[in-house]
Protein backbone atom coordinates (compact mmCIF):
# COMPACT_ATOMS: atom_id res chain seq x y z
CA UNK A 1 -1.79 6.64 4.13
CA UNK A 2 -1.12 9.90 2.69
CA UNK A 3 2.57 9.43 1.91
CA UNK A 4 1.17 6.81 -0.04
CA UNK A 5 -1.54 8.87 -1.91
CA UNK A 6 1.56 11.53 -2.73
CA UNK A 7 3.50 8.79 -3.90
CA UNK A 8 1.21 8.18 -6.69
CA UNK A 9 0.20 11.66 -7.49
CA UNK A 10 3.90 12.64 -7.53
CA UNK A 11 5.35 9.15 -9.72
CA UNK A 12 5.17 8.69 -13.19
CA UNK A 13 2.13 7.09 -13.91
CA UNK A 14 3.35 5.93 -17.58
CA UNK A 15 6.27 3.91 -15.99
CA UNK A 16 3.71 2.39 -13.57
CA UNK A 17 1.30 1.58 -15.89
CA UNK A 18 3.88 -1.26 -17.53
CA UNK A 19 3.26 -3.30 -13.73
CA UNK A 20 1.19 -6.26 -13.99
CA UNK A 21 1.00 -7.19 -10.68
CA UNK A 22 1.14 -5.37 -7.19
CA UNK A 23 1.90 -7.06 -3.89
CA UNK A 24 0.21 -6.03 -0.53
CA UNK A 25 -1.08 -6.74 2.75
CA UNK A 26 -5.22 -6.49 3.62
CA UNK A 27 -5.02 -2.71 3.78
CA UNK A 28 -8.11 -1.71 2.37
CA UNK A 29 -6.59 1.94 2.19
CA UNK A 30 -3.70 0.53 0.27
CA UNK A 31 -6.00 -1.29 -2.29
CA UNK A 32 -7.98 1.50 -3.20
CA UNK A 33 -5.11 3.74 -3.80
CA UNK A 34 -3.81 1.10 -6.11
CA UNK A 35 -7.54 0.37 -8.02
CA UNK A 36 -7.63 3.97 -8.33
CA UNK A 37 -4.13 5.18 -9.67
CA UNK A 38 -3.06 1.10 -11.60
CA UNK A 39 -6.91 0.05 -12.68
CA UNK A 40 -5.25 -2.54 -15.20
CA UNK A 41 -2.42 -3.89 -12.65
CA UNK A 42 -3.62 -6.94 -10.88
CA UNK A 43 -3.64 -7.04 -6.81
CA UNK A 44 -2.19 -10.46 -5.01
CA UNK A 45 -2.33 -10.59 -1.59
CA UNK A 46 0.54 -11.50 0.67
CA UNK A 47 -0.60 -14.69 2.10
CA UNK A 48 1.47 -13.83 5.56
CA UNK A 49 -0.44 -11.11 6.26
CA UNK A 50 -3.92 -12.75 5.95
């Protein structure tokens, strides 16, 4: 999960603040690295991995 966490420290948050929506698995890692770094983008689940 940390290559994740980097990825978002290290990216340009101003370019990821135009996404709207974010595509994942159940990961509950995952989700709050998105809530925390893209508050405003929306999270939709991948229905295969549920």
């Amino acid at each position: 999960m940390e290559n994740f966490r980097k990825f978002f420290e290290e990216y340009d948050m101003e370019r990821l603040s135009n996404v709207k929506a974010f595509a994942m698995d159940m990961n509950a890692l995952f989700n709050r690295l998105v809530e925390k770094y893209m508050p405003k983008t929306e999270i939709v689940y991948d229905r295969y991995h549920m």
